[in-house]
N, C-alpha and C. Protein backbone atom coordinates (compact mmCIF):
# COMPACT_ATOMS: atom_id res chain seq x y z
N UNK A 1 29.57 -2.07 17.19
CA UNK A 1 28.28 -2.73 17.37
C UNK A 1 27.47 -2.03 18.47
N UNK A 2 26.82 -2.26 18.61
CA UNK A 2 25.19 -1.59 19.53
C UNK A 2 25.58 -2.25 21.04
N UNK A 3 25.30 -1.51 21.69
CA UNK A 3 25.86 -1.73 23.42
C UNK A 3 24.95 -3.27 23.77
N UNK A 4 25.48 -3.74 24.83
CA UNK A 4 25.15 -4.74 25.08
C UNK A 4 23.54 -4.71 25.93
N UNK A 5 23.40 -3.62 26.20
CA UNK A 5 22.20 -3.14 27.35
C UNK A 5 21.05 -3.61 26.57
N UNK A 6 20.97 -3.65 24.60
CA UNK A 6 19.85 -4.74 24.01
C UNK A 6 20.24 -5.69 23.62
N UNK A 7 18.93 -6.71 23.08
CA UNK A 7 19.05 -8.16 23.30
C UNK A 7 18.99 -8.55 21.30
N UNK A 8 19.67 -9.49 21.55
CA UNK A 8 20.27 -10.00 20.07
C UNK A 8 18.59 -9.76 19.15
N UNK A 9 17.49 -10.04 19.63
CA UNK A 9 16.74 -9.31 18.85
C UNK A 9 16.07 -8.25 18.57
N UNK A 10 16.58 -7.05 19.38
CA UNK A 10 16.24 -6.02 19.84
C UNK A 10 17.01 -5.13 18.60
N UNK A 11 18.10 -5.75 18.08
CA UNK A 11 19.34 -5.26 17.44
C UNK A 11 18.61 -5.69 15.92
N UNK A 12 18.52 -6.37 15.78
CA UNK A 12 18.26 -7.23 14.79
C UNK A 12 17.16 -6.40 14.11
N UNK A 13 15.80 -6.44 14.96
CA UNK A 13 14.80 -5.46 15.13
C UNK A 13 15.45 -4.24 14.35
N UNK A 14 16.16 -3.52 15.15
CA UNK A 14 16.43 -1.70 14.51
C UNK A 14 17.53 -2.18 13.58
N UNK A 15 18.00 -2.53 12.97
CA UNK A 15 18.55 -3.44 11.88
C UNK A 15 17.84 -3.37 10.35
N UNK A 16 16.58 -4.04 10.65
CA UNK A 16 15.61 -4.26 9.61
C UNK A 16 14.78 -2.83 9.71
N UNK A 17 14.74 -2.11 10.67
CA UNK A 17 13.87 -0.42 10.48
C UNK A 17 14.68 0.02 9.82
N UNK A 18 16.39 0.16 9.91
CA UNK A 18 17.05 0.84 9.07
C UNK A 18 17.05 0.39 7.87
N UNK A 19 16.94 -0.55 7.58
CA UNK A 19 16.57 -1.28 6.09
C UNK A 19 15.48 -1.23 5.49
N UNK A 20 14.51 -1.08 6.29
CA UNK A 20 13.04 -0.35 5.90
C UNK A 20 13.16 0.54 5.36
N UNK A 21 13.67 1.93 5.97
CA UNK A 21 13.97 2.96 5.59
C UNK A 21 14.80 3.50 4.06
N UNK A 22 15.95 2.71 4.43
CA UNK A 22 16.92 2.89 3.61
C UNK A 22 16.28 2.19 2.70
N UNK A 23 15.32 0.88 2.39
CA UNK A 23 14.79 0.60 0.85
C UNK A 23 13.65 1.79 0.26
N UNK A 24 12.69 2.50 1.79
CA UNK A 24 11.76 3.57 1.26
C UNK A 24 12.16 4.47 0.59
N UNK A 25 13.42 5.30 1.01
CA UNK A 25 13.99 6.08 0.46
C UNK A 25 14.84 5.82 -1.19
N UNK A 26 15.55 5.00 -1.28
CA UNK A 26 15.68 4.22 -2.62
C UNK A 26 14.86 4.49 -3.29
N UNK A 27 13.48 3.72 -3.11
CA UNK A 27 12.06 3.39 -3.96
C UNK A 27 11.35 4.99 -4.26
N UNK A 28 11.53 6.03 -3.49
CA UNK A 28 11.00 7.20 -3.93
C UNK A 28 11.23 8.65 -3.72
N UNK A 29 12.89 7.91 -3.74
CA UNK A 29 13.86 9.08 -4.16
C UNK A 29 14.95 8.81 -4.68
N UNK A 30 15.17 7.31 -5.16
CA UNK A 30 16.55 6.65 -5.76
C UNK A 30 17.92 6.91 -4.98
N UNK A 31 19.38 5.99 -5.54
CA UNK A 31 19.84 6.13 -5.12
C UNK A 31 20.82 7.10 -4.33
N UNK A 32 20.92 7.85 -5.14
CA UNK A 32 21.61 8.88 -5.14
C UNK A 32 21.32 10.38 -3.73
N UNK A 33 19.80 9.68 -3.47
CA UNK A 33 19.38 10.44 -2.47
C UNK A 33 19.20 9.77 -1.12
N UNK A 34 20.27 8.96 -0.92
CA UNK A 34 20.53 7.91 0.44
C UNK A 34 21.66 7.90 1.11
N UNK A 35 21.55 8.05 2.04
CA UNK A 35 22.39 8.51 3.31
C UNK A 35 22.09 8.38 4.28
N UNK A 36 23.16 8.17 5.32
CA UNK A 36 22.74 7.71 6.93
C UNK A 36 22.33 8.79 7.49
N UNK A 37 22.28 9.59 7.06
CA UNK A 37 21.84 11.40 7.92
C UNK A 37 20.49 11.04 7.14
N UNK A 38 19.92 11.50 5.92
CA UNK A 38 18.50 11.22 5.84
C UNK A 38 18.05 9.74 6.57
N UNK A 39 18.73 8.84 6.63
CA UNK A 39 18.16 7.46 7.73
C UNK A 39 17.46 8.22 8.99
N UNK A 40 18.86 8.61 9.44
CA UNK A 40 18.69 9.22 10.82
C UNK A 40 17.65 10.11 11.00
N UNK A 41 17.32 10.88 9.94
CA UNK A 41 16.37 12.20 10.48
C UNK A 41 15.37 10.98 10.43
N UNK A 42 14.80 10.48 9.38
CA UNK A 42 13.61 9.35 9.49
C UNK A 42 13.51 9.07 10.90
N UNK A 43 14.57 8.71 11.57
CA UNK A 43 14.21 7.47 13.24
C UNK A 43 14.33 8.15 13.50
N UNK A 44 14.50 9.65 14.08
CA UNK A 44 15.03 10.05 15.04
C UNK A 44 16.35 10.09 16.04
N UNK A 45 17.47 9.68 14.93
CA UNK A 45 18.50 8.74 15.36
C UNK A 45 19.64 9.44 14.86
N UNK A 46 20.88 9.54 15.40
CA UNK A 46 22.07 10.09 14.60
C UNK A 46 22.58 9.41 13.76
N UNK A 47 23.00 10.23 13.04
CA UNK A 47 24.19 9.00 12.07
C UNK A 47 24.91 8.23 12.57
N UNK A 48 25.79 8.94 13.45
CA UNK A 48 26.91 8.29 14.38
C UNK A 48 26.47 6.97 15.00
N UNK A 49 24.94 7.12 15.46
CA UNK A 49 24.28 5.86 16.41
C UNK A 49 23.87 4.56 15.18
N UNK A 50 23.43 5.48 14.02
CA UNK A 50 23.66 4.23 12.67
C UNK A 50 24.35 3.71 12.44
N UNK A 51 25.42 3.90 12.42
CA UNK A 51 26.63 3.26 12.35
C UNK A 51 27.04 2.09 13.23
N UNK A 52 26.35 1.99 14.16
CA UNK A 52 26.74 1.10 15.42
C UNK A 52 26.06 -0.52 14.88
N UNK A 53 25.02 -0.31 13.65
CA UNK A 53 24.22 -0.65 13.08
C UNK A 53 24.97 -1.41 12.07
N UNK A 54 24.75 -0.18 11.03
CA UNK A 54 25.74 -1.06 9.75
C UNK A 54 26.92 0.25 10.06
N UNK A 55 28.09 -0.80 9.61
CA UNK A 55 29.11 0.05 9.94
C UNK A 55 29.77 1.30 8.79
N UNK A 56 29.11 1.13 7.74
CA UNK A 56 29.37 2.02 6.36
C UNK A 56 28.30 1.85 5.47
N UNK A 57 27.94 2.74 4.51
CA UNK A 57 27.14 2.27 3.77
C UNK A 57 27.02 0.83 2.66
N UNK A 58 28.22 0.88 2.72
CA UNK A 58 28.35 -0.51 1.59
C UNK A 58 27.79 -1.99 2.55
N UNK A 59 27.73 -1.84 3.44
CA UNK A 59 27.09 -3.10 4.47
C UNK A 59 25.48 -2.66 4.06
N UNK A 60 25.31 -1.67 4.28
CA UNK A 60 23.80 -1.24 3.97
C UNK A 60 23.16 -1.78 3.12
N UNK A 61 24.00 -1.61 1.51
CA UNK A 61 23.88 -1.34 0.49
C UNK A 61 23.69 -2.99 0.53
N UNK A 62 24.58 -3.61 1.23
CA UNK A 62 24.71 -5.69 1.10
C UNK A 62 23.43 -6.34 1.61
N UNK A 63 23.13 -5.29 2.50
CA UNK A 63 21.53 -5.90 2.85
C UNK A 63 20.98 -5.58 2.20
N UNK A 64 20.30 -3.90 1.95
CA UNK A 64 19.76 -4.12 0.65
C UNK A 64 19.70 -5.07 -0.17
N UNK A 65 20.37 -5.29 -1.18
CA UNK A 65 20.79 -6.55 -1.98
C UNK A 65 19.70 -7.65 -1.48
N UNK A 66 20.69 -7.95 -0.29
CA UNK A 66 19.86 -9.23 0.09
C UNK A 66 18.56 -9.44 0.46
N UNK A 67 17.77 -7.99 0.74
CA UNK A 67 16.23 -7.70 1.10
C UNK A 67 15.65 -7.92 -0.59
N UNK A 68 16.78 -7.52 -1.37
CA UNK A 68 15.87 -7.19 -2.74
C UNK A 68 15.85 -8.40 -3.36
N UNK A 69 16.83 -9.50 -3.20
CA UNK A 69 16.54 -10.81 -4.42
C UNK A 69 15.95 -11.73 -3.36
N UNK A 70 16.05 -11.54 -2.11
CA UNK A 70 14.49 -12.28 -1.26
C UNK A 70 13.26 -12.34 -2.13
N UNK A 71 13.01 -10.92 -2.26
CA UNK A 71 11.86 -10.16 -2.71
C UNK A 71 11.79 -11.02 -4.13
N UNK A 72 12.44 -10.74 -4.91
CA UNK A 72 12.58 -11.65 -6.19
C UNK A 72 12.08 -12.96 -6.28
N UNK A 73 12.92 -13.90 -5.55
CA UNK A 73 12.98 -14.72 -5.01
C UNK A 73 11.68 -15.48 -4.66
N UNK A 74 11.19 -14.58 -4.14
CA UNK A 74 9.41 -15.02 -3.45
C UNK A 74 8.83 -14.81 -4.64
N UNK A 75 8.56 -13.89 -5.71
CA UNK A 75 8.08 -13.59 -6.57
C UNK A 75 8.20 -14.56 -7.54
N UNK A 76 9.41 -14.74 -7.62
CA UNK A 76 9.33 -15.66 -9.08
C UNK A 76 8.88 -17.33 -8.53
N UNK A 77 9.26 -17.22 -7.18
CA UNK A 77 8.85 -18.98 -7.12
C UNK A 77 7.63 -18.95 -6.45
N UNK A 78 6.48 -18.22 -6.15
CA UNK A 78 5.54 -17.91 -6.10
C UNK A 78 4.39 -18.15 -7.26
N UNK A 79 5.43 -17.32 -8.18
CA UNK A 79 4.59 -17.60 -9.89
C UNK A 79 5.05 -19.01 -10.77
N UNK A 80 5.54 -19.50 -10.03
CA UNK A 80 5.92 -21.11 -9.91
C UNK A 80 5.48 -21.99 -10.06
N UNK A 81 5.42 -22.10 -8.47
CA UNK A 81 4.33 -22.63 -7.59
C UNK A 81 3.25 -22.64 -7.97
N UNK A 82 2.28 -21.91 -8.39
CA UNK A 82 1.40 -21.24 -8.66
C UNK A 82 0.40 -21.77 -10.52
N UNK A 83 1.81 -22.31 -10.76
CA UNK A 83 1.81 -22.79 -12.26
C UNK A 83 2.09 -24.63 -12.03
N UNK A 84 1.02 -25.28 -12.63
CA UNK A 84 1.39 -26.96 -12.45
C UNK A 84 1.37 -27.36 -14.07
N UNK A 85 0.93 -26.64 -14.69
CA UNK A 85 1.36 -27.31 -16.22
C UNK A 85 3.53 -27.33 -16.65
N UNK A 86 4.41 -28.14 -16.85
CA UNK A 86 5.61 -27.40 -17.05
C UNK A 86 5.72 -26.93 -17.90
N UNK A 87 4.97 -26.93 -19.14
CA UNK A 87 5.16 -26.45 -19.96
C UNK A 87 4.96 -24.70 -20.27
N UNK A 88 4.02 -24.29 -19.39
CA UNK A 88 3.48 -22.93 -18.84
C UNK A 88 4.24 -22.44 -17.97
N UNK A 89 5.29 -22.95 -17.24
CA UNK A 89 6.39 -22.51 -16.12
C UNK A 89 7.55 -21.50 -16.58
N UNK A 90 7.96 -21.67 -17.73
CA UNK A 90 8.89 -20.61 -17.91
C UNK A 90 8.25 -19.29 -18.46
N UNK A 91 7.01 -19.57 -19.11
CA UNK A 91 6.25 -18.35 -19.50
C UNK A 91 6.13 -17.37 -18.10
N UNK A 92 5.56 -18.05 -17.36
CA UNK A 92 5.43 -17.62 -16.00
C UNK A 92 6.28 -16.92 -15.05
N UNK A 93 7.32 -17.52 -15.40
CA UNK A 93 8.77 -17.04 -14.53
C UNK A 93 9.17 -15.86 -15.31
N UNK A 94 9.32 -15.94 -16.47
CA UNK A 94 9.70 -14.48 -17.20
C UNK A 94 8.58 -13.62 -17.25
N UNK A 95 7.11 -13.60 -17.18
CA UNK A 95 6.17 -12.76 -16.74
C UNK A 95 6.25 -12.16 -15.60
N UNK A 96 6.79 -12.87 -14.39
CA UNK A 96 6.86 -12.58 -13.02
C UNK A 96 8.58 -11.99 -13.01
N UNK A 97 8.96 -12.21 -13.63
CA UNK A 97 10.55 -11.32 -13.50
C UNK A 97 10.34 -10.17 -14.07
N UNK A 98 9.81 -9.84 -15.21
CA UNK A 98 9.29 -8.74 -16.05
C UNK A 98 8.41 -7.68 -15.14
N UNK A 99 7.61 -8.25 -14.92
CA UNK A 99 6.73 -7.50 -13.85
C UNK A 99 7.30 -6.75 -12.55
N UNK A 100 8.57 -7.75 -12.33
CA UNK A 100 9.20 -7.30 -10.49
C UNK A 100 10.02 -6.05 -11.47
N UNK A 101 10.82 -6.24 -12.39
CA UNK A 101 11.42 -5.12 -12.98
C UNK A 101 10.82 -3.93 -13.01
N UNK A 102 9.35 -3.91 -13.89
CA UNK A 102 8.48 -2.84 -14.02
C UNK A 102 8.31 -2.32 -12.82
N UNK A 103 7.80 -3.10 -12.10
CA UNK A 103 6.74 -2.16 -10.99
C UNK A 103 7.91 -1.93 -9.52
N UNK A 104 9.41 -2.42 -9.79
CA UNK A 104 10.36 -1.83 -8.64
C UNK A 104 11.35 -1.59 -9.43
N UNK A 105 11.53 -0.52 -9.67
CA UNK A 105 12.48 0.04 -10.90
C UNK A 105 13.75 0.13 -10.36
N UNK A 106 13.58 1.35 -9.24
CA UNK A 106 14.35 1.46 -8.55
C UNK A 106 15.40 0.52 -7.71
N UNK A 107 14.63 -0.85 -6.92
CA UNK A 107 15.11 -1.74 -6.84
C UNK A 107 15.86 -2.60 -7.77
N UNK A 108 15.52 -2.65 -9.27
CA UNK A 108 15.74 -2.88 -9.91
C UNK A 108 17.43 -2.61 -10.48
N UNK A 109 17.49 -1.64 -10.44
CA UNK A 109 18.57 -0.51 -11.25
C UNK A 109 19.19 -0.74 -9.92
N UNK A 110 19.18 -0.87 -9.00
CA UNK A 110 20.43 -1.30 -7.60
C UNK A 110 20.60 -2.58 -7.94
N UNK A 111 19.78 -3.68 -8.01
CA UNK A 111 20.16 -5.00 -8.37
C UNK A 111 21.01 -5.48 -9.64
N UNK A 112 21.19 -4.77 -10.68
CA UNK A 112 21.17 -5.20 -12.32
C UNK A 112 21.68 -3.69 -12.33
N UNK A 113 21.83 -2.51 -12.39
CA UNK A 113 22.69 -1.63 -13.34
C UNK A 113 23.84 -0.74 -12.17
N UNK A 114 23.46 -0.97 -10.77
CA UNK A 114 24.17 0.31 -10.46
C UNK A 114 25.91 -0.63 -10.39
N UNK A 115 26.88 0.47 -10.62
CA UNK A 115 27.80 0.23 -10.37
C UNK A 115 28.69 0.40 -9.17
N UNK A 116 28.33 -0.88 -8.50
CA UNK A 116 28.42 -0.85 -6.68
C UNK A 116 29.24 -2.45 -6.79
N UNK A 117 30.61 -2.16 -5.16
CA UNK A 117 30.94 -3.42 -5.14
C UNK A 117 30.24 -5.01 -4.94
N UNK A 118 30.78 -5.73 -6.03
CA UNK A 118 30.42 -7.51 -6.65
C UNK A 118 30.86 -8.02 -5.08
N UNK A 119 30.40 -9.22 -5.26
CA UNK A 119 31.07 -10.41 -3.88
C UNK A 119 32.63 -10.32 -3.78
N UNK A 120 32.76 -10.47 -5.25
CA UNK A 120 34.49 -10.82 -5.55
C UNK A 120 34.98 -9.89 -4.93
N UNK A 121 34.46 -8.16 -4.57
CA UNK A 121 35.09 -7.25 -4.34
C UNK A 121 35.57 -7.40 -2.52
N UNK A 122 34.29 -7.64 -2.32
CA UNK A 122 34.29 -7.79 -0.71
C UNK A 122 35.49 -8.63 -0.13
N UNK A 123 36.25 -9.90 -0.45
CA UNK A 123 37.04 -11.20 -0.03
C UNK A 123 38.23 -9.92 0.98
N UNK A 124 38.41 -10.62 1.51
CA UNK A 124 39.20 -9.88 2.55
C UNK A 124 38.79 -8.92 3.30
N UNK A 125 37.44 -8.47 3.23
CA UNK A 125 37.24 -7.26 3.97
C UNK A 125 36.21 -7.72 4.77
N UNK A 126 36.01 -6.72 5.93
CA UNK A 126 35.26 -7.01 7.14
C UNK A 126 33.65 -7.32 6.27
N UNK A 127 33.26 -6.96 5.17
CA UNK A 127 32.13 -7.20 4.54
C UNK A 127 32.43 -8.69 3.79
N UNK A 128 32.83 -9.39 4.10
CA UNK A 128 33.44 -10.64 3.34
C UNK A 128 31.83 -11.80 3.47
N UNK A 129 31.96 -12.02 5.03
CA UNK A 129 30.71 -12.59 5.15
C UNK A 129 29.25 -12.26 5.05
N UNK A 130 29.02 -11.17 5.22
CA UNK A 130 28.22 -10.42 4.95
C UNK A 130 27.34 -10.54 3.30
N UNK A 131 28.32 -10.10 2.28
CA UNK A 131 28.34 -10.33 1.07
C UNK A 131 28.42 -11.50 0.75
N UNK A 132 29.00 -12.49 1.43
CA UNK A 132 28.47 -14.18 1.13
C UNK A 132 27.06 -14.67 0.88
N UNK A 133 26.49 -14.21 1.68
CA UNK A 133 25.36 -14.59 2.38
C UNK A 133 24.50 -13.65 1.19
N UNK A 134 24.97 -12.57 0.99
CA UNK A 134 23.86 -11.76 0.00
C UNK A 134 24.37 -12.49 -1.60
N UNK A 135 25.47 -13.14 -1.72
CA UNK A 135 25.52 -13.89 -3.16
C UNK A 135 24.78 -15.08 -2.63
N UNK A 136 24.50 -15.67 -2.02
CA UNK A 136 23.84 -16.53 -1.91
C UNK A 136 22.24 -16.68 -1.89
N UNK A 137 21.95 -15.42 -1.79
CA UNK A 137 20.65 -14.93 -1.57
C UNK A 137 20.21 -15.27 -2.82
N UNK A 138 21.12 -14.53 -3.91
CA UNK A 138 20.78 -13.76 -5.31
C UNK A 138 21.44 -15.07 -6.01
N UNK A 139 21.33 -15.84 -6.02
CA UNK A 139 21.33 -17.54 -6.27
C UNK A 139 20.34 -18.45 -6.37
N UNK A 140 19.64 -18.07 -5.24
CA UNK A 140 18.53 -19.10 -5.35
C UNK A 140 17.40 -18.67 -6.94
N UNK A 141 17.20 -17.44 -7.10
CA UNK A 141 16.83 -17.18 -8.25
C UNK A 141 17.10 -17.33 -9.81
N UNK A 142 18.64 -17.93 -9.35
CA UNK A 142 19.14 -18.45 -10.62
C UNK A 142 18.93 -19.94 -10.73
N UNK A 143 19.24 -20.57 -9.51
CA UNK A 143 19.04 -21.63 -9.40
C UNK A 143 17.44 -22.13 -9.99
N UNK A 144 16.34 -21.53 -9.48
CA UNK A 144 14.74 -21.67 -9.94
C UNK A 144 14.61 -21.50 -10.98
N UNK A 145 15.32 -20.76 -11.96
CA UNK A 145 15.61 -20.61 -13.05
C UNK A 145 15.99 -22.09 -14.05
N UNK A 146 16.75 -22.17 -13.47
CA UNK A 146 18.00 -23.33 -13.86
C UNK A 146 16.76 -24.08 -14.19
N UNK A 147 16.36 -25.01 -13.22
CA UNK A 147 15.49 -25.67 -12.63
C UNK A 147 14.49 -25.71 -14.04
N UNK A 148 13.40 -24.77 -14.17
CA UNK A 148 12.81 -24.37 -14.65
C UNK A 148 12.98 -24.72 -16.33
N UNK A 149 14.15 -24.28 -16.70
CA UNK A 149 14.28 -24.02 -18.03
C UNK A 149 14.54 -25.71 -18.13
N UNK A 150 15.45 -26.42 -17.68
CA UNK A 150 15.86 -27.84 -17.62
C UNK A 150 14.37 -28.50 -18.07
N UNK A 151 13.35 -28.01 -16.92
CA UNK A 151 12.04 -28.94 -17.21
C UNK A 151 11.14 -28.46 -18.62
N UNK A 152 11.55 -27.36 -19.13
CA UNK A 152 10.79 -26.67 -20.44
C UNK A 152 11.68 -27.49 -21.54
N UNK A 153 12.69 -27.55 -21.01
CA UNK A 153 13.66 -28.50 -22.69
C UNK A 153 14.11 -29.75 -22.03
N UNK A 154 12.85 -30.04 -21.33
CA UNK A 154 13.10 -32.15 -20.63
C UNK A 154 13.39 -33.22 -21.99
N UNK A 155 12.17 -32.37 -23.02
CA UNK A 155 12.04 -33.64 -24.33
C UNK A 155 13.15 -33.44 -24.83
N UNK A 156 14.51 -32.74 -24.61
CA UNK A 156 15.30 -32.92 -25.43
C UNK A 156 16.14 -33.33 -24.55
N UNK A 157 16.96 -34.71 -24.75
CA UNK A 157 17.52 -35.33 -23.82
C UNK A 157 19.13 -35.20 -24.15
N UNK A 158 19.24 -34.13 -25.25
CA UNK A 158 20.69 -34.09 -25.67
C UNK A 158 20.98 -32.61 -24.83
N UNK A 159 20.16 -31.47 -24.17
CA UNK A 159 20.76 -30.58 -23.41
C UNK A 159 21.39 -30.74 -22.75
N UNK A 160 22.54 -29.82 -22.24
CA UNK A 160 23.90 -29.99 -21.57
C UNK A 160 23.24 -28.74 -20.16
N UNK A 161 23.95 -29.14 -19.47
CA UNK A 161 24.30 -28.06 -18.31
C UNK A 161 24.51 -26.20 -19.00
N UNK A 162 26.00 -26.89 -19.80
CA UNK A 162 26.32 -25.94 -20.02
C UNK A 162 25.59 -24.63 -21.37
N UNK A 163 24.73 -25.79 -21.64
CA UNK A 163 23.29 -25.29 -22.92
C UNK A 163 22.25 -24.62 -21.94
N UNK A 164 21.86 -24.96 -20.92
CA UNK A 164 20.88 -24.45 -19.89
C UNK A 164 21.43 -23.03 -19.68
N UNK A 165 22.84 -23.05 -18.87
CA UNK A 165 23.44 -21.47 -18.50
C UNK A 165 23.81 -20.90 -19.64
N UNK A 166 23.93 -21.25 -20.70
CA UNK A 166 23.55 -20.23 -21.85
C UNK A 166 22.32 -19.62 -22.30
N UNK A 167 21.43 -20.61 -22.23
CA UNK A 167 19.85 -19.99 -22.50
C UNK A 167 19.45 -19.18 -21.52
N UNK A 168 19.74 -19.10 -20.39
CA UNK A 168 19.53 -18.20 -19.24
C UNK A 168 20.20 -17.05 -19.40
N UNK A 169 21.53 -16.97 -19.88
CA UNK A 169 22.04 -15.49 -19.71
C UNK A 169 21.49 -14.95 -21.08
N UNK A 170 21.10 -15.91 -22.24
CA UNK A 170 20.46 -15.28 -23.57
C UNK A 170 19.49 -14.43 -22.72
N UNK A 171 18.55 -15.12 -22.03
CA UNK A 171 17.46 -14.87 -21.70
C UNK A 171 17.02 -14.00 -21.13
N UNK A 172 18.08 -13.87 -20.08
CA UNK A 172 18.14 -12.51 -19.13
C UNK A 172 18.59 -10.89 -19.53
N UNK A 173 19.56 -11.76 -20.46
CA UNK A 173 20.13 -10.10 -21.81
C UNK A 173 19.21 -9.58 -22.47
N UNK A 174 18.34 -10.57 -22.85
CA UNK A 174 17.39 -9.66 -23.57
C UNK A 174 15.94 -9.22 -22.43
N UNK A 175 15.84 -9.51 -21.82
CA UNK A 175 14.74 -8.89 -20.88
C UNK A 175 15.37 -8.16 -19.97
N UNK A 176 16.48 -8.31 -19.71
CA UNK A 176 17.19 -7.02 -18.61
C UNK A 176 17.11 -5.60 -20.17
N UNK A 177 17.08 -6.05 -21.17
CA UNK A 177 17.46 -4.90 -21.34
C UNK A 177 16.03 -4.22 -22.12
N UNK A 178 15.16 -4.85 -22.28
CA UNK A 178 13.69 -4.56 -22.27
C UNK A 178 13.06 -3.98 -21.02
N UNK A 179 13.40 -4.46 -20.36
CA UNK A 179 12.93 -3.79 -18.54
C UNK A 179 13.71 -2.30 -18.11
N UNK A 180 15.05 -2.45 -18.37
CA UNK A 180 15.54 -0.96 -18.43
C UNK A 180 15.66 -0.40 -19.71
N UNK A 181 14.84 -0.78 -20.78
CA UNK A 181 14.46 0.56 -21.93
C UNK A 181 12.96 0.66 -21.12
N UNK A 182 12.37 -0.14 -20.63
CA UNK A 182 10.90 0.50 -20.63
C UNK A 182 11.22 0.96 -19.09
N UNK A 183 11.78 0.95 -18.10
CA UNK A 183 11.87 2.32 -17.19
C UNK A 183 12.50 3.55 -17.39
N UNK A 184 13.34 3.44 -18.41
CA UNK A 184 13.72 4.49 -19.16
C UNK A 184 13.10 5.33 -19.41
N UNK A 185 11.45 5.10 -19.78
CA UNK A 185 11.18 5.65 -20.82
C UNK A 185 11.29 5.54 -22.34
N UNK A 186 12.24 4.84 -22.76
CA UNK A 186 12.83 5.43 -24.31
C UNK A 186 11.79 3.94 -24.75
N UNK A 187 11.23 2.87 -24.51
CA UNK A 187 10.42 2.13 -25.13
C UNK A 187 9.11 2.64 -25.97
N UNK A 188 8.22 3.70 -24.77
CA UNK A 188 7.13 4.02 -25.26
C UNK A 188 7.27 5.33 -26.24
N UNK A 189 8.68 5.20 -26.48
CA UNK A 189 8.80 6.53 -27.10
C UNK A 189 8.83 5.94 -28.87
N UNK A 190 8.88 4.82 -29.04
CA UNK A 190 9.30 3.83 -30.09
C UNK A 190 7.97 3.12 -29.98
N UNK A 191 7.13 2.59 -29.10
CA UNK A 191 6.04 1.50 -29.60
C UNK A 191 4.66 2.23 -28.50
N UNK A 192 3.76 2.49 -28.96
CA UNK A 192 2.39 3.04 -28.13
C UNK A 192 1.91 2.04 -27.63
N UNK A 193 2.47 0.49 -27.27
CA UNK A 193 2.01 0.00 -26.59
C UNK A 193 3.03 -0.53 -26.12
N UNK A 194 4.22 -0.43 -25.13
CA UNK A 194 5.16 -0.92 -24.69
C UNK A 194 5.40 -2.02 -23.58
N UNK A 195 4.49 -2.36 -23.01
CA UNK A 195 4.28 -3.80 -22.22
C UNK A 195 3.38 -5.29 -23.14
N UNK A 196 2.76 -4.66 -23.90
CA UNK A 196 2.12 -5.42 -24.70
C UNK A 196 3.20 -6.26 -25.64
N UNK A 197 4.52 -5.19 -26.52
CA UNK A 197 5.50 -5.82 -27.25
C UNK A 197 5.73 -6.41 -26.23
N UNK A 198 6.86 -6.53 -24.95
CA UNK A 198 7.34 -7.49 -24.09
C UNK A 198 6.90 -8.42 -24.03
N UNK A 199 5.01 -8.84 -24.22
CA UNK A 199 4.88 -9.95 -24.13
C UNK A 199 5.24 -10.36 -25.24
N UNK A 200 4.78 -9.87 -26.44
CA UNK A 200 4.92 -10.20 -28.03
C UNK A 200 6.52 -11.05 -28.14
N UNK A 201 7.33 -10.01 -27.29
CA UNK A 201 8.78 -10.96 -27.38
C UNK A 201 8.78 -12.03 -26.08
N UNK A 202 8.17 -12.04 -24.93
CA UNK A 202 8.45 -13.39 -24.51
C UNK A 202 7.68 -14.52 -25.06
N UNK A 203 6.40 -14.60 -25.93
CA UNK A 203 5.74 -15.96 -26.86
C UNK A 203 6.89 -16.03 -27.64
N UNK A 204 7.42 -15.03 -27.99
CA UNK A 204 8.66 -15.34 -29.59
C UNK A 204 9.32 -16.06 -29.07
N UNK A 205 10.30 -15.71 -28.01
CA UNK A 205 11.72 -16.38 -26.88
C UNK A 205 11.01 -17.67 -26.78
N UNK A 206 10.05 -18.04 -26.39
CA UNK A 206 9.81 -19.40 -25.90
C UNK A 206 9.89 -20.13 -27.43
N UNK A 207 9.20 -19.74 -28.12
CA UNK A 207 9.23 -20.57 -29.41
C UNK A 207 10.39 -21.06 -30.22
N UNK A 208 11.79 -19.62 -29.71
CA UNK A 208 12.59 -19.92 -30.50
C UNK A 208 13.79 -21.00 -30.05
């Protein structure tokens, strides 16, 4: 940890610059081009002194996480909020999830495709709590979800719990995988108007 000579928010402070950083670099140079030595040249800072920081990259990588379904998070219950008809609320929420996909790809593809350690992985390791706190993050978005879909199928008073978390992971399978064909590329290579179908399939999804 960081010498005692700064003050619990002083730490905290160069904490969130390295997380600044480390999401800039992500966003427009992906993952693969992130490292505590490019951190460091950014601040002016060694690696070695990063470290005092987060102690490996996979702590990094947990904040991340947890900077990115914040971000979500605000977004989708923003476009919420924002919506007072319920019946217009889930349109809304999958417009505003669709959109955070498109326009942070990169963020995206760390949240939903890269193959980096789950919560489950962390249990026993000094990242244990750490990674708590970032599954918990990336919860509340399911939860608003939950929420959400419950009040779109209120008139049907025979839905189950367990009918809700099925329509959600339907839901999410097929737009996770609409969001990474159209950062792909390979969408507009198939339809000359490739955000336009997405909507075409979220009026369908709601109807069906």
């Amino acid at each position: 940890m960081p010498k005692n000579t700064r003050s619990e928010q002083e730490i905290d402070a160069v904490r969130e610059r390295i997380l600044d950083h480390a999401l800039d670099i992500l966003i427009h140079n992906g993952l693969d081009c992130l490292s505590m030595s490019k951190i460091g040249s950014r601040m002016k800072m060694t690696a070695a002194n990063l470290y005092n920081y987060y102690s490996n990259k996979n702590e990094l990588l947990i904040a991340m996480h947890k900077k990115a379904y914040n971000l979500l998070y605000e977004k989708l219950s923003t476009a919420a909020d924002n919506e007072k008809r319920k019946d217009k609320k889930l349109r809304i929420l999958l417009d505003a999830f669709v959109n955070f996909g498109i326009k942070n790809p990169e963020l995206y593809d760390l949240m939903f495709n890269r193959m980096i350690p789950q919560n489950s992985d962390y249990i026993g390791t000094p990242q244990e709590k750490s990674s708590k706190d970032e599954f918990k993050s990336s919860l509340k978005s399911l939860h608003l979800a939950t929420n959400i879909v419950m009040e779109h199928f209120a008139d049907n008073n025979k839905i189950t719990e367990k009918e809700v978390k099925l329509i959600i992971i339907k839901i999410f399978g097929k737009f996770h995988g609409l969001i990474s064909l159209y950062n792909s590329g390979i969408l507009k290579e198939i339809d000359e108007n490739p955000r336009k179908l997405i909507d075409e399939i979220v009026r369908e999804c709601l109807l069906s």
